[in-house]
Protein backbone atom coordinates (compact mmCIF):
# COMPACT_ATOMS: atom_id res chain seq x y z
CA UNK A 1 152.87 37.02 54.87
CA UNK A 2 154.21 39.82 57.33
CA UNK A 3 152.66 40.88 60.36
CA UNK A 4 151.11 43.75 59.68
CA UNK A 5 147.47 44.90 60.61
CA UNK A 6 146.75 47.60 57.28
CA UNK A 7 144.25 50.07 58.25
CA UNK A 8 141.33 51.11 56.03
CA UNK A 9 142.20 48.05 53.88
CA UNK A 10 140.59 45.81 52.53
CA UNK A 11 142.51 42.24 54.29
CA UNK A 12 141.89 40.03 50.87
CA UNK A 13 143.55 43.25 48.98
CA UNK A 14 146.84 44.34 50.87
CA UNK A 15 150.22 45.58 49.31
CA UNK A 16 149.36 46.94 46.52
CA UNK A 17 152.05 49.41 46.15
CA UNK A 18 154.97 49.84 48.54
CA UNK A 19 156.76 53.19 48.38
CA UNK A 20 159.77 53.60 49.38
CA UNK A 21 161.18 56.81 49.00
CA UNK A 22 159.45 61.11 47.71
CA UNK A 23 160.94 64.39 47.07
CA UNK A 24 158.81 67.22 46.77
CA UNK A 25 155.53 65.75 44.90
CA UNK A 26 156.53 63.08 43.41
CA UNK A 27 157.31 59.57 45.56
CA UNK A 28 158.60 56.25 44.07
CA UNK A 29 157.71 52.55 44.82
CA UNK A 30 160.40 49.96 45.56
CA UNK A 31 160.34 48.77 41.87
CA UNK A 32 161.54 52.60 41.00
CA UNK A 33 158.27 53.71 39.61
CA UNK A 34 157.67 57.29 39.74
CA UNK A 35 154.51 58.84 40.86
CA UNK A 36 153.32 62.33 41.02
CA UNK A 37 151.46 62.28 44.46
CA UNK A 38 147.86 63.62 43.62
CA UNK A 39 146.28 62.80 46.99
CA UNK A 40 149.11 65.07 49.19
CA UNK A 41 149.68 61.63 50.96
CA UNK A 42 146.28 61.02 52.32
CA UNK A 43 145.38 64.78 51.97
CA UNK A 44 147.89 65.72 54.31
CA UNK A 45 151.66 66.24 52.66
CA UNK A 46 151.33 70.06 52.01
CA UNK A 47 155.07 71.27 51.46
CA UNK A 48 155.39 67.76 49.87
CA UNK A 49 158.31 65.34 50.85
CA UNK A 50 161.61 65.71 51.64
CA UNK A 51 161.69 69.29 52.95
CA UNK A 52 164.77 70.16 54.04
CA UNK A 53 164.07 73.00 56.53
CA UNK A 54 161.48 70.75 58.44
CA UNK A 55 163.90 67.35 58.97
CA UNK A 56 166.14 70.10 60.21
CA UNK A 57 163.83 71.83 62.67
CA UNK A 58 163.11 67.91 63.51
CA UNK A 59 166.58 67.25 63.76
CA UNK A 60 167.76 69.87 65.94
CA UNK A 61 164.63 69.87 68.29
CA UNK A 62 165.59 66.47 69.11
CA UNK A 63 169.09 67.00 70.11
CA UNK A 64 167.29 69.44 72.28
CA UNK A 65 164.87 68.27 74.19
CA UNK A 66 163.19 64.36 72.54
CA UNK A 67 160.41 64.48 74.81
CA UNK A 68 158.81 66.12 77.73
CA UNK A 69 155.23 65.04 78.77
CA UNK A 70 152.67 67.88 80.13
CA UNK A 71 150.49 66.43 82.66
CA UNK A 72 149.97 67.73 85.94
CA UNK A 73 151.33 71.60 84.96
CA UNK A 74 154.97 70.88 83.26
CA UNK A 75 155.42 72.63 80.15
CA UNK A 76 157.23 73.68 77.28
CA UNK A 77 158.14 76.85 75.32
CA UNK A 78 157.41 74.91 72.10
CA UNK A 79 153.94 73.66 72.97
CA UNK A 80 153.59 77.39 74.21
CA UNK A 81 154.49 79.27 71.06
CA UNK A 82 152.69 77.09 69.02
CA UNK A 83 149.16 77.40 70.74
CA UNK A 84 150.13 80.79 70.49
CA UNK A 85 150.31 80.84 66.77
CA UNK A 86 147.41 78.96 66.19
CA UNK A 87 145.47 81.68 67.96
CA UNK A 88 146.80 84.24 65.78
CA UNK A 89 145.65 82.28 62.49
CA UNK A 90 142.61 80.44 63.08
CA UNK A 91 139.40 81.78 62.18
CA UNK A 92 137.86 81.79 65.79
CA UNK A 93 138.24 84.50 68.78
CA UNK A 94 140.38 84.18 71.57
CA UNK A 95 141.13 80.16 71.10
CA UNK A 96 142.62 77.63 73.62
CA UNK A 97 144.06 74.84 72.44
CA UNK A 98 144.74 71.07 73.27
CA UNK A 99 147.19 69.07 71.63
CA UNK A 100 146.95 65.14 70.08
CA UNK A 101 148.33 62.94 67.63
CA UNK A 102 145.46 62.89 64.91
CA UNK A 103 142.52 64.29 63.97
CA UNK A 104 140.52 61.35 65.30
CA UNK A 105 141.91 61.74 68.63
CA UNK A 106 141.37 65.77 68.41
CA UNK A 107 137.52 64.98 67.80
CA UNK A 108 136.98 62.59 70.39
CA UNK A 109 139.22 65.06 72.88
CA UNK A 110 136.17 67.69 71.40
CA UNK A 111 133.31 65.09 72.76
CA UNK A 112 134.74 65.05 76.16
CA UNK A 113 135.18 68.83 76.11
CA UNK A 114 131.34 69.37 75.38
CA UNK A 115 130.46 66.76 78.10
CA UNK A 116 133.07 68.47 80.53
CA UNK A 117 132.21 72.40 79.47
CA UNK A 118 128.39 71.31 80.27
CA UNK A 119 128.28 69.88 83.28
CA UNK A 120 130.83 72.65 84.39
CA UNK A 121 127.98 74.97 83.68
CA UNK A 122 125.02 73.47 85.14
CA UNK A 123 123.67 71.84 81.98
CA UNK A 124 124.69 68.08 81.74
CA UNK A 125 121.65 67.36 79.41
CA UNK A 126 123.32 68.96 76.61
CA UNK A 127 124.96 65.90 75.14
CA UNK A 128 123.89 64.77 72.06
CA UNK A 129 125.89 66.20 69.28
CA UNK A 130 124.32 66.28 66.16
CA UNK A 131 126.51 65.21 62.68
CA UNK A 132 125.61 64.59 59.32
CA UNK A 133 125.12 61.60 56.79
CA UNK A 134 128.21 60.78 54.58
CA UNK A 135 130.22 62.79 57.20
CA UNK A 136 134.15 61.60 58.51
CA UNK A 137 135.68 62.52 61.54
CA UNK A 138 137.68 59.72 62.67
CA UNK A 139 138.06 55.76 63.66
CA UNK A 140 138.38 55.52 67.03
CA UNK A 141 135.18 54.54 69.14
CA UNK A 142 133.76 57.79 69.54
CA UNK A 143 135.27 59.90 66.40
CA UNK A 144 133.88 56.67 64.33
CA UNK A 145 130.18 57.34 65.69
CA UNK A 146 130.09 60.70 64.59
CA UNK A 147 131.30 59.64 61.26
CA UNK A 148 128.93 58.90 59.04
CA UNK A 149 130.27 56.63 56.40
CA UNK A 150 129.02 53.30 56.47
CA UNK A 151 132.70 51.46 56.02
CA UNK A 152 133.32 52.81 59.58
CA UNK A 153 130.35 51.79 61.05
CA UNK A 154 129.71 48.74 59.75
CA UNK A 155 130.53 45.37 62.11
CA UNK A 156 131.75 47.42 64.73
CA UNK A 157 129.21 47.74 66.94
CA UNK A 158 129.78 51.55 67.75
CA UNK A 159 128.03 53.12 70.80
CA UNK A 160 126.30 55.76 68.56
CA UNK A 161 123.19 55.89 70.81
CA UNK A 162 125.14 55.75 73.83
CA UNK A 163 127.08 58.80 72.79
CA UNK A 164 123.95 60.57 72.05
CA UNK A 165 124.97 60.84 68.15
CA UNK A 166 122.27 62.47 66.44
CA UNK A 167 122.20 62.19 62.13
CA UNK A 168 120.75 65.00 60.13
CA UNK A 169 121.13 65.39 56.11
CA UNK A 170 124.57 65.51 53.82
CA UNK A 171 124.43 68.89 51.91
CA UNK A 172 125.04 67.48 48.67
CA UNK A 173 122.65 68.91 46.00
CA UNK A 174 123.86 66.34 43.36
CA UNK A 175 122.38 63.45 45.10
CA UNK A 176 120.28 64.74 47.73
CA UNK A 177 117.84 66.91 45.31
CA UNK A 178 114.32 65.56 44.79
CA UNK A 179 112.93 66.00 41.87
CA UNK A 180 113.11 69.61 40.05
CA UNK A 181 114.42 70.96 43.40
CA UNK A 182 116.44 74.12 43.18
CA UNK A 183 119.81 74.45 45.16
CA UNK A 184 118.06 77.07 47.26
CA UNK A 185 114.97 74.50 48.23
CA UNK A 186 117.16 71.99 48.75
CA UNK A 187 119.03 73.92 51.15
CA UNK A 188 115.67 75.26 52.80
CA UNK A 189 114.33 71.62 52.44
CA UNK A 190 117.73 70.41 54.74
CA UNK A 191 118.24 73.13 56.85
CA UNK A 192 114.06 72.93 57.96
CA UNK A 193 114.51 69.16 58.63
CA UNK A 194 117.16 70.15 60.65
CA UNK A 195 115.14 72.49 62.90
CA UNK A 196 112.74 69.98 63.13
CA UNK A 197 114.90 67.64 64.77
CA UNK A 198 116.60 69.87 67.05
CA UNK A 199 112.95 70.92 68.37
CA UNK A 200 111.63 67.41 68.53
CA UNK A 201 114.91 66.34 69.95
CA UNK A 202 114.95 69.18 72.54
CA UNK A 203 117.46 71.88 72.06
CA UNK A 204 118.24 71.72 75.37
CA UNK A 205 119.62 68.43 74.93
CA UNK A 206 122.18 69.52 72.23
CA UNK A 207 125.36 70.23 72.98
CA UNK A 208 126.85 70.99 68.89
CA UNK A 209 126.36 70.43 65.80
CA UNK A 210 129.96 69.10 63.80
CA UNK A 211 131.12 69.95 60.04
CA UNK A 212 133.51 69.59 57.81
CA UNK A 213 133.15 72.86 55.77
CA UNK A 214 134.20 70.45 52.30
CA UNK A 215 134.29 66.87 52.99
CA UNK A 216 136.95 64.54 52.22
CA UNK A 217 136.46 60.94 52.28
CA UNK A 218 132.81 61.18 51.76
CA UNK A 219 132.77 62.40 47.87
CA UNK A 220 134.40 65.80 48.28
CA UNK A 221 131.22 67.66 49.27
CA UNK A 222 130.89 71.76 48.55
CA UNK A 223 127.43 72.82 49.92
CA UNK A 224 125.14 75.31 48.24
CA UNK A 225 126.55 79.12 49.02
CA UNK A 226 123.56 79.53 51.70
CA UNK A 227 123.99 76.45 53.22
CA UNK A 228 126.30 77.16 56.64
CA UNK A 229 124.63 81.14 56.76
CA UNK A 230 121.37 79.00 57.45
CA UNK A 231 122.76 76.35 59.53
CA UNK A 232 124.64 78.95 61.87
CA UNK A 233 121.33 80.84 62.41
CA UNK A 234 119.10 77.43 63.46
CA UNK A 235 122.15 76.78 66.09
CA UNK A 236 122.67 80.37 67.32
CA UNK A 237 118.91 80.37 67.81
CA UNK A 238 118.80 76.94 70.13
CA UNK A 239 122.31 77.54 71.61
CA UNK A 240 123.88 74.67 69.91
CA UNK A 241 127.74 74.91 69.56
CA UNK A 242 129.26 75.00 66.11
CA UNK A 243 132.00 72.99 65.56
CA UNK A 244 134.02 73.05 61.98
CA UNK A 245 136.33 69.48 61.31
CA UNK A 246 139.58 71.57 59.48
CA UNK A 247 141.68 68.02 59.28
CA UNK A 248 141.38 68.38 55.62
CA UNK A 249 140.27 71.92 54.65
CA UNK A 250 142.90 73.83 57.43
CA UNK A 251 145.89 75.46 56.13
CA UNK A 252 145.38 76.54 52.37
CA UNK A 253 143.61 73.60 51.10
CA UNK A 254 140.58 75.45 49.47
CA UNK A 255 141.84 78.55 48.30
CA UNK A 256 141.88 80.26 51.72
CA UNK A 257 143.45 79.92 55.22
CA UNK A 258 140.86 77.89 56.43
CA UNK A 259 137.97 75.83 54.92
CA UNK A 260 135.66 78.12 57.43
CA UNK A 261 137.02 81.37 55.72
CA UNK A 262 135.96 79.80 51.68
CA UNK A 263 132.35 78.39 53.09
CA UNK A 264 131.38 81.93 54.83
CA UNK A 265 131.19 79.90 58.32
CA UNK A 266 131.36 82.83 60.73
CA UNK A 267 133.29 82.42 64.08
CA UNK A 268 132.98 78.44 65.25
CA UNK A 269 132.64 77.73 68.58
CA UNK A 270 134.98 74.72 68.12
CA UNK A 271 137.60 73.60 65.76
CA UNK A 272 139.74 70.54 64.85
CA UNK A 273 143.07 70.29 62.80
CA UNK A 274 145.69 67.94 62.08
CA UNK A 275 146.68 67.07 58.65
CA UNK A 276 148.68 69.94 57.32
CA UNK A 277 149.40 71.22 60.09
CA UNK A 278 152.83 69.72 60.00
CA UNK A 279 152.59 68.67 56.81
CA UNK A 280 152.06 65.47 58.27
CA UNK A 281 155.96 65.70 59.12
CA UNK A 282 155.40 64.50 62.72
CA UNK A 283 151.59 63.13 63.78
CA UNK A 284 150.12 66.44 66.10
CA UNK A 285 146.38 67.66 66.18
CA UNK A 286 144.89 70.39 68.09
CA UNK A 287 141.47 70.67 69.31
CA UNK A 288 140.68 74.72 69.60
CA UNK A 289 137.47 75.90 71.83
CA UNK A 290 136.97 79.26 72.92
CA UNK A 291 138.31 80.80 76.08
CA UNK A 292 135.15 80.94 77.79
CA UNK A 293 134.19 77.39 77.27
CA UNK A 294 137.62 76.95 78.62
CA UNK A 295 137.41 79.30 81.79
CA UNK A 296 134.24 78.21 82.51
CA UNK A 297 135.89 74.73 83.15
CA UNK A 298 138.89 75.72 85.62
CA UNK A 299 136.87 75.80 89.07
CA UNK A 300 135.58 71.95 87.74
CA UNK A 301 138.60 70.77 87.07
CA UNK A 302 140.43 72.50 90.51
CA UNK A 303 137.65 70.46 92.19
CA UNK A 304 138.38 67.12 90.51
CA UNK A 305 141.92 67.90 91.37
CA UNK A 306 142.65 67.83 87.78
CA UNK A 307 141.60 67.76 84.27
CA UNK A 308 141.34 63.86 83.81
CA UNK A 309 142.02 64.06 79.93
CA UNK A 310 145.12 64.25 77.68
CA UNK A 311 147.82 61.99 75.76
CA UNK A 312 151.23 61.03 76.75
CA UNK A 313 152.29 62.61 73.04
CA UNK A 314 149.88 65.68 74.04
CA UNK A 315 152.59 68.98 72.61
CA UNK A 316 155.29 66.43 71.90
CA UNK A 317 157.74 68.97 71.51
CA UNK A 318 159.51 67.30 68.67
CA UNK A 319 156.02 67.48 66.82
CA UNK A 320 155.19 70.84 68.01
CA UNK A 321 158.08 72.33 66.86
CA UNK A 322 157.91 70.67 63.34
CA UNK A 323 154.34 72.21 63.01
CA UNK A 324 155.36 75.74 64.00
CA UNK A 325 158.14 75.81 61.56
CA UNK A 326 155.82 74.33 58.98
CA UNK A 327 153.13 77.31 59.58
CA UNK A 328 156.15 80.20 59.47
CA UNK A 329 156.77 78.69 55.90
CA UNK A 330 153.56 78.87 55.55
CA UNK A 331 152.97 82.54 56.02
CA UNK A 332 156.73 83.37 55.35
CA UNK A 333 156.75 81.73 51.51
CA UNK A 334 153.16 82.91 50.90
CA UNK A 335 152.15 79.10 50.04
CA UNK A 336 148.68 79.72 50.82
CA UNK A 337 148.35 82.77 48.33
CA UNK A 338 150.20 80.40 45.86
CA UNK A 339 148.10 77.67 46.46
CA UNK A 340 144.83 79.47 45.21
CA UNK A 341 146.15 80.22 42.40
CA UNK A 342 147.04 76.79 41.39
CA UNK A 343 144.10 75.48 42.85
CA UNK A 344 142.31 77.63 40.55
CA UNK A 345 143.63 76.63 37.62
CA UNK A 346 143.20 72.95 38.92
CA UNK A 347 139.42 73.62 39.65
CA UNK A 348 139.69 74.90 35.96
CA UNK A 349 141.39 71.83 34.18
CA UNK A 350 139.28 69.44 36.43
CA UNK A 351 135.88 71.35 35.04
CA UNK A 352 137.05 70.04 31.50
CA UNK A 353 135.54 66.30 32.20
CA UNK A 354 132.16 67.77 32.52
CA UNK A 355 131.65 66.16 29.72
CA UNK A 356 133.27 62.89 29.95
CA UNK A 357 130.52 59.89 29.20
CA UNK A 358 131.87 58.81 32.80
CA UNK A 359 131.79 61.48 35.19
CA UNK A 360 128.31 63.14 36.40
CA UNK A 361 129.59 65.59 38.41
CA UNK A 362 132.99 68.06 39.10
CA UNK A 363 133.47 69.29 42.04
CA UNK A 364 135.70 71.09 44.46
CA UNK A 365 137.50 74.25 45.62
CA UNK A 366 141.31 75.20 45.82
CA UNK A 367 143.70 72.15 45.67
CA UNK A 368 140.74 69.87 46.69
CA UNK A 369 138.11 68.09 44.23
CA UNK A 370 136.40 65.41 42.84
CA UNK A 371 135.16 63.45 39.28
CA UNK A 372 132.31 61.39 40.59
CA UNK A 373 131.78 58.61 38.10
CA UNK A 374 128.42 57.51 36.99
CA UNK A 375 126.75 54.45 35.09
CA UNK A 376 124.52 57.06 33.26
CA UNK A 377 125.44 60.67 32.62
CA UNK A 378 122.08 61.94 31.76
CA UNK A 379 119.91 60.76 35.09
CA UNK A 380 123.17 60.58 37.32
CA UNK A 381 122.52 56.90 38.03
CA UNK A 382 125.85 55.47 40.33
CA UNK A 383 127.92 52.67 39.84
CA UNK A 384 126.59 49.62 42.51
CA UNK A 385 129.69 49.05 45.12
CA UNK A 386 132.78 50.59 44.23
CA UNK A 387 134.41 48.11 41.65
CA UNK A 388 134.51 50.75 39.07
CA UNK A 389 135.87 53.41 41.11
CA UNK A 390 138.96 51.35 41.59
CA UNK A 391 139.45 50.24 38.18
CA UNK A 392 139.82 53.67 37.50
CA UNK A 393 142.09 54.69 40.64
CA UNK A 394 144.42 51.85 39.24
CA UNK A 395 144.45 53.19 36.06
CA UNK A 396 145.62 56.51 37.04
CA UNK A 397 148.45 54.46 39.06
CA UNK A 398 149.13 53.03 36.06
CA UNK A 399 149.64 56.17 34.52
CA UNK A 400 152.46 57.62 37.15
CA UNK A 401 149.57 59.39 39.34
CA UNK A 402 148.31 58.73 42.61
CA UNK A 403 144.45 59.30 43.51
CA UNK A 404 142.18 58.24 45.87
CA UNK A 405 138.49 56.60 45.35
CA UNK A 406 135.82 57.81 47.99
CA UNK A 407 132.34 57.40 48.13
CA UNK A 408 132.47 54.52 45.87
CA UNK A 409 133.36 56.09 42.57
CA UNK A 410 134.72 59.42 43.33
CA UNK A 411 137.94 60.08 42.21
CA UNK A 412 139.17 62.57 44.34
CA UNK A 413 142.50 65.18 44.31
CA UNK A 414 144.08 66.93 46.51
CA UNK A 415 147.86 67.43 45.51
CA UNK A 416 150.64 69.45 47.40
CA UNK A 417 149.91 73.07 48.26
CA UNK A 418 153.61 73.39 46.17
CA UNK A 419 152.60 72.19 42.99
CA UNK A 420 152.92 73.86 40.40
CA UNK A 421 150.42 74.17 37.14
CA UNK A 422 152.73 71.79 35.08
CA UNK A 423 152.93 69.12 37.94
CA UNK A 424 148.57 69.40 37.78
CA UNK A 425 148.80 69.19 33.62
CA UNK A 426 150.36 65.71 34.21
CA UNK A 427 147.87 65.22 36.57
CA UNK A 428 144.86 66.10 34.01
CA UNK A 429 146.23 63.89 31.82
CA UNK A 430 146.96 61.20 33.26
CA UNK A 431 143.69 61.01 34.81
CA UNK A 432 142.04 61.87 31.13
CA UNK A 433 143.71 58.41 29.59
CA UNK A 434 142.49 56.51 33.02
CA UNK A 435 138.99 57.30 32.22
CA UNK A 436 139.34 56.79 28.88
CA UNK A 437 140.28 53.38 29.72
CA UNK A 438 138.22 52.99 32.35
CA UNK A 439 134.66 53.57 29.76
CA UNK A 440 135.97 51.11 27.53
CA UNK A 441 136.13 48.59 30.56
CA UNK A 442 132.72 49.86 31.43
CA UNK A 443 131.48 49.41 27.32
CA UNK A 444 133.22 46.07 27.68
CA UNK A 445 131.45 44.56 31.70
CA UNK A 446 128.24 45.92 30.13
CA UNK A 447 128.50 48.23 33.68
CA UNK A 448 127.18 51.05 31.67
CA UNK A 449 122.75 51.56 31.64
């Protein structure tokens, strides 16, 4: 046994698969078995592996300059131009930005921001931040308490209260619905209870209200069309901050720039990234607020004698420059134009298990989605604990694909922005003769009601 710690493992269950080596979107373990890498890495590896360009933007930035740190005013013209790019791309006016290592760090660098921003302005009673059932936004202390997945909550003893974490409803129709509910009372239905907390809460209490615009780790969630038009007007009407969680959707993932742009969220106050935006390359997040949240902080901070928050990594310039010339590829190659039109046709092929005995619901948008697996097709009944779900993950594995199993039996995909539609028909299939197999284990455990 080595002495490794393996996060978001399961301790009884380590080493399953040890890879050793990728090129473009395929990677291979260290028994030379090739996989086609449907999961982007862990929903991160955008331009894939082994990109030649970026190891030598990497390369030559650190014969340059390795490090530089950026406390107490020194700077960079990396850090610099890269902020500066952001600005120009991101769906938000006028953006500042701070820089971290993940997106977990990049949330909880957004908590203290709200906590800073309000007491700046004479209103330190807006604190509680409000975030939603089968939510994820991160795994350290405070990132972890806005999540809202029970595997990172459970035993930990996180200060949820403490941080003034408030839980409203997941805006998934498929298992939220009661009864004959349509998608539009369903979205009335969440969006009311919603209100009602805010008011019973206190609006003035409320600092923001967090989002990812499609989740991840949590199933894969699109809400309803109306769902984040209704949502925007409850918060513009108490004040409360919007804040979108791009780690996953940023960058091209569902069919646009930004997660924001496909979901019709207008303008967010607040936005997170990491992910793809190196193409996970080098570990960098940014945390983006606008410049009058940011201004409105300056005479604090000059009084505190500084701004008491930041990294030792914060616009590592050997990261920083990795994720600018991983966004100039971006816009000079046209891989986010390219990547709706594969994820299209992916979003297409995936809609072909609708009627697979297994899977109750497709889901998805772009080069993101989801087969959730279910014990009964016809009243949507789920598989208890999440034994199923990686039966079938393995299965795919077995077939030379990689997936990932959220929300117990979700299979979820989210593949390379540079595939291409042959690389996602090897995908389909592979994942067709996994499920296939993974019925007749069902027919066989008697799992099936």
């Amino acid at each position: 046994m080595n002495h490794l710690i393996y996060p978001t493992t399961n301790f009884k269950a380590i080493e399953q698969i040890s890879i050793e080596r990728g090129e473009g979107c395929y990677v291979w373990d260290d028994n030379g078995n090739k996989y086609l890498e449907g999961m982007a890495g862990l929903w991160c590896t955008a331009l894939g592996y082994g990109n030649q360009e970026v190891i030598d933007c990497a390369t030559e930035q650190m014969k340059k300059l390795t490090f530089t740190h950026m406390f107490g005013g020194k700077t960079h013209p990396v850090a610099i131009e890269l902020a500066d790019t952001l600005a120009e791309m991101i769906p938000m006016q006028d953006a500042m930005l701070s820089f971290g290592n993940s997106g977990s760090d990049a949330n909880d660098t957004h908590i203290k921001l709200l906590r800073y921003y309000h007491e700046a302005i004479g209103k330190p009673e807006r604190r509680k931040i409000i975030a939603r059932e089968r939510s994820y936004h991160g795994v350290t202390v405070a990132s972890a308490a806005l999540t809202g997945l029970p595997v990172t909550q459970n035993h930990f003893d996180l200060p949820v209260d403490a941080l003034g974490i408030l839980r409203t409803d997941h805006p998934h129709y498929y298992r939220g619905k009661q009864g004959d509910e349509t998608e539009a009372e369903f979205v009335e239905r969440i969006v009311g209870n919603l209100e009602k907390m805010i008011v019973a809460e206190g609006a003035e209490t409320i600092a923001a209200f967090i989002a990812e615009p499609i989740t991840g780790a949590s199933g894969v969630i699109v809400p309803p069309p109306s769902y984040y038009e209704k949502v925007q007007a409850v918060l513009n009407k108490h004040n409360i901050l919007f804040w979108a969680d791009e780690v996953i959707t940023g960058f091209g993932r569902t069919g646009n720039d930004f997660g924001c742009t496909t979901m019709g969220i207008e303008s967010p106050d607040m936005m997170t990234f990491a992910k793809q935006l190196s193409s996970a390359y080098m570990p960098i997040s940014a945390s983006a607020i606008r410049r009058d949240i940011y201004e409105a902080m300056i005479d604090q901070s000059a009084a505190a004698g500084a701004f008491g928050h930041g990294y030792t990594y914060s616009g590592h310039p050997v990261a920083c420059a990795v994720a600018l010339k991983v966004l100039q590829i971006y816009q000079r190659d046209g891989i986010f134009e390219k990547a709706a039109v594969t994820g299209e046709y992916l979003q297409k092929r995936l809609a072909e298990f609708s009627d697979h005995p297994l899977v109750g619901e497709v889901r998805g948008s772009g080069l993101i989605g989801a087969l959730e697996l279910v014990a009964n097709k016809e009243s949507g009944q789920a598989f208890a604990g999440g034994a199923v779900g990686a039966y079938a993950q393995k299965a795919v594995q077995d077939n030379g694909v990689l997936l990932r199993t959220v929300a117990g039996s979700s299979l979820a995909f989210c593949p390379p922005l540079i595939i291409s539609e042959a690389q996602i028909d090897e995908i389909i299939d592979a994942t067709s003769r996994a499920l296939d197999q993974t019925l007749e284990h069902c027919k066989k455990e008697q799992l099936l009601v």
